[in-house]
N, C-alpha and C. Protein backbone atom coordinates (compact mmCIF):
# COMPACT_ATOMS: atom_id res chain seq x y z
N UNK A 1 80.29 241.64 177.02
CA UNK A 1 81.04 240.43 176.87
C UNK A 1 81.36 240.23 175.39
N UNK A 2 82.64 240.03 174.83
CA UNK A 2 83.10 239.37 173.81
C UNK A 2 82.75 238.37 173.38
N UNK A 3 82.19 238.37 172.00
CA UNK A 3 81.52 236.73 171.73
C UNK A 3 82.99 236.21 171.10
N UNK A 4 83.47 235.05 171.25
CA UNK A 4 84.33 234.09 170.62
C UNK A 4 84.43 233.62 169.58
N UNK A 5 84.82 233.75 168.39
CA UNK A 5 84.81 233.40 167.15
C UNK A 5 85.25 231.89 167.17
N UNK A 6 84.99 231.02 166.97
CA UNK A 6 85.60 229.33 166.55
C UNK A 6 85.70 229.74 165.20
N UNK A 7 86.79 228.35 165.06
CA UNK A 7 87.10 228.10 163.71
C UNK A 7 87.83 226.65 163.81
N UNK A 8 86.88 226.13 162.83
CA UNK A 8 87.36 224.41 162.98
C UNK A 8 89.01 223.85 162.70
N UNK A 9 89.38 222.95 163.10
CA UNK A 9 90.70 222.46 163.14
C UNK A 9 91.08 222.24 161.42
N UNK A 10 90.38 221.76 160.90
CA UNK A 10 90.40 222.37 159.21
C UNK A 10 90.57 222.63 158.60
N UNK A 11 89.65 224.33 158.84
CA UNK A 11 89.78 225.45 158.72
C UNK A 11 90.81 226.00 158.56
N UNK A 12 91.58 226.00 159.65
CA UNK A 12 92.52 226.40 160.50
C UNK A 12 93.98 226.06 159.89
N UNK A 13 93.66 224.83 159.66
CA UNK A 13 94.71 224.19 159.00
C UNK A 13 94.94 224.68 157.44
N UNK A 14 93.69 224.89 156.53
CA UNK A 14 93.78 225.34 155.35
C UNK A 14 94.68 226.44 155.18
N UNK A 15 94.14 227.56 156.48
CA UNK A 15 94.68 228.74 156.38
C UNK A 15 96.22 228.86 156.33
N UNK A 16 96.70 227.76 157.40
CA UNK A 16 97.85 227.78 157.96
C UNK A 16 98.74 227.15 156.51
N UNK A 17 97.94 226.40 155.54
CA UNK A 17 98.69 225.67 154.78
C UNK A 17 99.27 226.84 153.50
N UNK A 18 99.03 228.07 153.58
CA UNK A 18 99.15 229.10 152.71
C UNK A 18 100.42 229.67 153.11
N UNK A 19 101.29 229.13 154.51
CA UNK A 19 102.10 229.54 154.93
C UNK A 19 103.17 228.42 154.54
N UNK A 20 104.47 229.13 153.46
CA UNK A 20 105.40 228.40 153.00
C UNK A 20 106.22 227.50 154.15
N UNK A 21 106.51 228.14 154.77
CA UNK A 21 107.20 227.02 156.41
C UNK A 21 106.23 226.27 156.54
N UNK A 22 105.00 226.55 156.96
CA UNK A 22 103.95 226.12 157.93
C UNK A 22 104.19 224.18 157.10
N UNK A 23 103.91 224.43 155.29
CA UNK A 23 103.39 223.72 154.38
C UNK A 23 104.84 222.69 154.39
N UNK A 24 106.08 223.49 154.42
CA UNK A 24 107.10 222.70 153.68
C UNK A 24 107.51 221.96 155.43
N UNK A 25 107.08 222.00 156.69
CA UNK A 25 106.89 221.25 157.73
C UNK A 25 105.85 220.05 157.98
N UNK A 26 104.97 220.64 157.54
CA UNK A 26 103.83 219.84 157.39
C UNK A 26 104.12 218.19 156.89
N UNK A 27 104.13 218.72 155.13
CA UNK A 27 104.78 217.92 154.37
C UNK A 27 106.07 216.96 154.76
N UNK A 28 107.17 217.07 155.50
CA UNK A 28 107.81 217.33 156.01
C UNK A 28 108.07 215.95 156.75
N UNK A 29 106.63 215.83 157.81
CA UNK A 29 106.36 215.06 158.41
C UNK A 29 105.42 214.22 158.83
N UNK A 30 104.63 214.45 157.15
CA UNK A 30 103.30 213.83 156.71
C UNK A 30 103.88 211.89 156.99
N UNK A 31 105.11 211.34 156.95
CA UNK A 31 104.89 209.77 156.34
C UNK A 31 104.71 209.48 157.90
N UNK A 32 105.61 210.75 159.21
CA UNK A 32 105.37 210.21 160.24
C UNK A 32 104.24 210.04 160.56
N UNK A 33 103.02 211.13 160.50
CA UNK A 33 102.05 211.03 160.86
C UNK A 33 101.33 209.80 159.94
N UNK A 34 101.67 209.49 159.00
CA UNK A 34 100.68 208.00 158.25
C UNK A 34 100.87 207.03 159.21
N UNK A 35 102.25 206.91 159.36
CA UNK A 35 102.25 205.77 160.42
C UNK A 35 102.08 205.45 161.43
N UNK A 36 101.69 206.74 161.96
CA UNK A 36 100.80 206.41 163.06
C UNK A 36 99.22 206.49 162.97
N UNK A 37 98.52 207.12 161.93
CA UNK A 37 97.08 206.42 161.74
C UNK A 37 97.16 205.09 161.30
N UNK A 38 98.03 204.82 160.35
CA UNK A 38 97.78 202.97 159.89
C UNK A 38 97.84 202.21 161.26
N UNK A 39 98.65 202.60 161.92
CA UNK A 39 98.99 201.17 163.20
C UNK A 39 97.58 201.86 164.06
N UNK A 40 97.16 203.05 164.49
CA UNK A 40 96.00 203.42 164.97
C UNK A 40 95.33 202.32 164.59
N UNK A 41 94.51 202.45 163.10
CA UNK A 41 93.69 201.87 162.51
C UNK A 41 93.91 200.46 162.72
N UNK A 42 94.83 200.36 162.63
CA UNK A 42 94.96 198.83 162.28
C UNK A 42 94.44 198.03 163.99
N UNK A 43 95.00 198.71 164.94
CA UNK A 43 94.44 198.37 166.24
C UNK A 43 93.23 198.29 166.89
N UNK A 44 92.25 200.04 166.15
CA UNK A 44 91.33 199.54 166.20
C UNK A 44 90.40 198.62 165.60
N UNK A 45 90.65 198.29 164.52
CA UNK A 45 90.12 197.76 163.75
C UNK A 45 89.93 196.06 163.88
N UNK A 46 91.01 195.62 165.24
CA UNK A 46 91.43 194.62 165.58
C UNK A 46 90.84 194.49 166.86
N UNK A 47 90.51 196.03 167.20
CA UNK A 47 89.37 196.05 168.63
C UNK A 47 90.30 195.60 169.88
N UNK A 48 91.74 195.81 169.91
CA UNK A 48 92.75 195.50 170.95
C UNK A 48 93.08 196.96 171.75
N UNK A 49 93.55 197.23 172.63
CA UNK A 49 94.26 198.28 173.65
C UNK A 49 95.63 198.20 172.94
N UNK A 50 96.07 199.55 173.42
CA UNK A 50 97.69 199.56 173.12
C UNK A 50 98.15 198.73 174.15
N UNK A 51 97.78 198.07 175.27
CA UNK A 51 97.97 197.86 176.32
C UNK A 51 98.41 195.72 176.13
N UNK A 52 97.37 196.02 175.32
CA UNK A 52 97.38 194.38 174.69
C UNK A 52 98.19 194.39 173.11
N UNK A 53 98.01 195.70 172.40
CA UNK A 53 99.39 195.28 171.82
C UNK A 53 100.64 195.17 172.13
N UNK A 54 100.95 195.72 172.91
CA UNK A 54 102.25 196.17 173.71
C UNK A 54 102.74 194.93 174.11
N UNK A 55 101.90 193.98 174.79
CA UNK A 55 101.89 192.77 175.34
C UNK A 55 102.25 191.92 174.24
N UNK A 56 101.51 191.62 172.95
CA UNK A 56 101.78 191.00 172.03
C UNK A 56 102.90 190.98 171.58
N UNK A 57 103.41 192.56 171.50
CA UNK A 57 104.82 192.57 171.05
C UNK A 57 105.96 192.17 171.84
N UNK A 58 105.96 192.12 173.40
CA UNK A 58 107.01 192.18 173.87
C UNK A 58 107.50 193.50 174.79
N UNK A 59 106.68 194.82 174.33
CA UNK A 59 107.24 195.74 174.74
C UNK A 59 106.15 196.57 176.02
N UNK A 60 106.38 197.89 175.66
CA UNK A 60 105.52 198.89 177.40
C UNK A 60 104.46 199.47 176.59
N UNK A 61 103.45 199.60 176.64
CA UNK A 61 102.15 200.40 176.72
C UNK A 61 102.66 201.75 176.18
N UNK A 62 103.70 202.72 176.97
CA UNK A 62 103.94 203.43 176.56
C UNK A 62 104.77 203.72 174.77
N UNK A 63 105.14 202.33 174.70
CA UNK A 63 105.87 202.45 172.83
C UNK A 63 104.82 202.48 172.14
N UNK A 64 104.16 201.81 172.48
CA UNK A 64 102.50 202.29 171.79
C UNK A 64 101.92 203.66 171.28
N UNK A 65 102.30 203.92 172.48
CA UNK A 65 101.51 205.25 172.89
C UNK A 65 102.49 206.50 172.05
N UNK A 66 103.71 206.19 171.88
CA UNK A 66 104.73 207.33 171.50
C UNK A 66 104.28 206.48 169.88
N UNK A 67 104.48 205.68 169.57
CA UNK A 67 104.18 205.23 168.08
C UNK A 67 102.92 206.01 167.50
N UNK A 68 102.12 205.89 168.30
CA UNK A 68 100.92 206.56 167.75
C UNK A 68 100.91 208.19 167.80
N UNK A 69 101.34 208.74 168.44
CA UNK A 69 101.50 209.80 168.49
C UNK A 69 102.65 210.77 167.45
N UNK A 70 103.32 209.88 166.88
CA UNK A 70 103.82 209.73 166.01
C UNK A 70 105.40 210.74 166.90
N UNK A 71 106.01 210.24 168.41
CA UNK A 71 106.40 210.88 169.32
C UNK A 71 108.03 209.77 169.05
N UNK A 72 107.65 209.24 168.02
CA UNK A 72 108.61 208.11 167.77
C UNK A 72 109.56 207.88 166.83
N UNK A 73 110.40 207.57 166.29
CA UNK A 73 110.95 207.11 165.06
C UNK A 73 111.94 205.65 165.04
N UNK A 74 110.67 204.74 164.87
CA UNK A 74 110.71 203.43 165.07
C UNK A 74 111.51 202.76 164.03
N UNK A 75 112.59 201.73 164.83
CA UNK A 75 113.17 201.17 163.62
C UNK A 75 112.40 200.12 162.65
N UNK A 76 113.47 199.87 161.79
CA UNK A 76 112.35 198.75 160.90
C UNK A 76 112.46 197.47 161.79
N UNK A 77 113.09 197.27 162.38
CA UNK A 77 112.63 195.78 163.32
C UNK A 77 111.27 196.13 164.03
N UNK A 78 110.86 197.03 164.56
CA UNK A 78 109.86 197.17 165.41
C UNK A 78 109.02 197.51 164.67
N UNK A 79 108.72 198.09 164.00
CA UNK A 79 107.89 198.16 162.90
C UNK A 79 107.54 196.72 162.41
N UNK A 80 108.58 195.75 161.94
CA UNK A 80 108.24 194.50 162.03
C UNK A 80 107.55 193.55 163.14
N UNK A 81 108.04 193.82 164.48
CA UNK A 81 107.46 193.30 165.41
C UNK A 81 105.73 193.57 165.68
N UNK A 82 105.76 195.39 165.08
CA UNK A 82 104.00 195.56 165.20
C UNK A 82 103.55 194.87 163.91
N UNK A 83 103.75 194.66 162.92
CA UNK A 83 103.35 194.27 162.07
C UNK A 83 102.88 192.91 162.23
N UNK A 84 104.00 192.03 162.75
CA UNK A 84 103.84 190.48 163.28
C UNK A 84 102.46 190.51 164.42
N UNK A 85 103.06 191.44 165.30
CA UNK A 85 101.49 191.49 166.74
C UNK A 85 100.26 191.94 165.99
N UNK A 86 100.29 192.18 164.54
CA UNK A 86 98.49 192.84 164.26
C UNK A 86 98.52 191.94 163.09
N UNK A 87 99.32 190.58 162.84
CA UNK A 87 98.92 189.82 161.54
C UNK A 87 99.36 190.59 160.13
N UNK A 88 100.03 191.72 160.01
CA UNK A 88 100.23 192.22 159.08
C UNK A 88 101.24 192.00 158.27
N UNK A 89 101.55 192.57 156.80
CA UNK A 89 102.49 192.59 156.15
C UNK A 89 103.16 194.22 156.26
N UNK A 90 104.40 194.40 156.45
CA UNK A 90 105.39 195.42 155.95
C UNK A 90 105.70 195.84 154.75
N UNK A 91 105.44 196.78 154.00
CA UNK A 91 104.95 196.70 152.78
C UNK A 91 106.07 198.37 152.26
N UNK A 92 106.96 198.93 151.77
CA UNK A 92 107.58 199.67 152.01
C UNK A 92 107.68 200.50 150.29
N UNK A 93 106.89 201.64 150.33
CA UNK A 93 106.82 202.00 148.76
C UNK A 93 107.99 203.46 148.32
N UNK A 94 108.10 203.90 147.63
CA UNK A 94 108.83 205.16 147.04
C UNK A 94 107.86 205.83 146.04
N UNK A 95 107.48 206.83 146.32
CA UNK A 95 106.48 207.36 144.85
C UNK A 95 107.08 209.19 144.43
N UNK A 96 106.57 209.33 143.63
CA UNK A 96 106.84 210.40 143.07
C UNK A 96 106.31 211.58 144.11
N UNK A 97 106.65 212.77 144.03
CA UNK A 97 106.76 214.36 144.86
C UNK A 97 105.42 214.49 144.13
């Protein structure tokens, strides 16, 4: 029997980041993925369901669910609307490469 080598998600990722596509994709679509850990965070942190934000906002369980997954590209009104359903401010920066 073949033993299985693992290698952590990481790991994995380090390796992969040595790859010029891999990196200039990545990068790419790093602000999508922020925005969907901040509203993550921010939900749990608020100890609510997407199910009950969804509700708060107006909208389906599932916009939630594509927001977080970052399966989305949400306008700035809705972005405002989650912001309003978790008490938050919209806060919108530009920084240097």
């Amino acid at each position: 029997m073949k033993k299985v080598k693992l290698i952590s998600a990481e790991a994995l990722h380090k390796k992969w980041m040595k790859d010029p596509e891999y990196r200039r994709e990545y990068e790419r679509l790093a602000p999508e993925f922020e925005i969907a850990r901040q509203i993550i965070d921010a939900r749990v942190k608020r100890k609510i369901t997407q199910e009950e934000l969804a509700k708060r906002m107006g909208t389906g369980q599932a916009v939630i669910s594509r927001l977080e997954t970052a399966n989305a590209k949400p306008s700035l009104s809705l972005i405002q609307r989650l912001a309003d359903a978790l008490n938050l401010k919209v806060e919108l920066r530009f920084t240097q490469k």
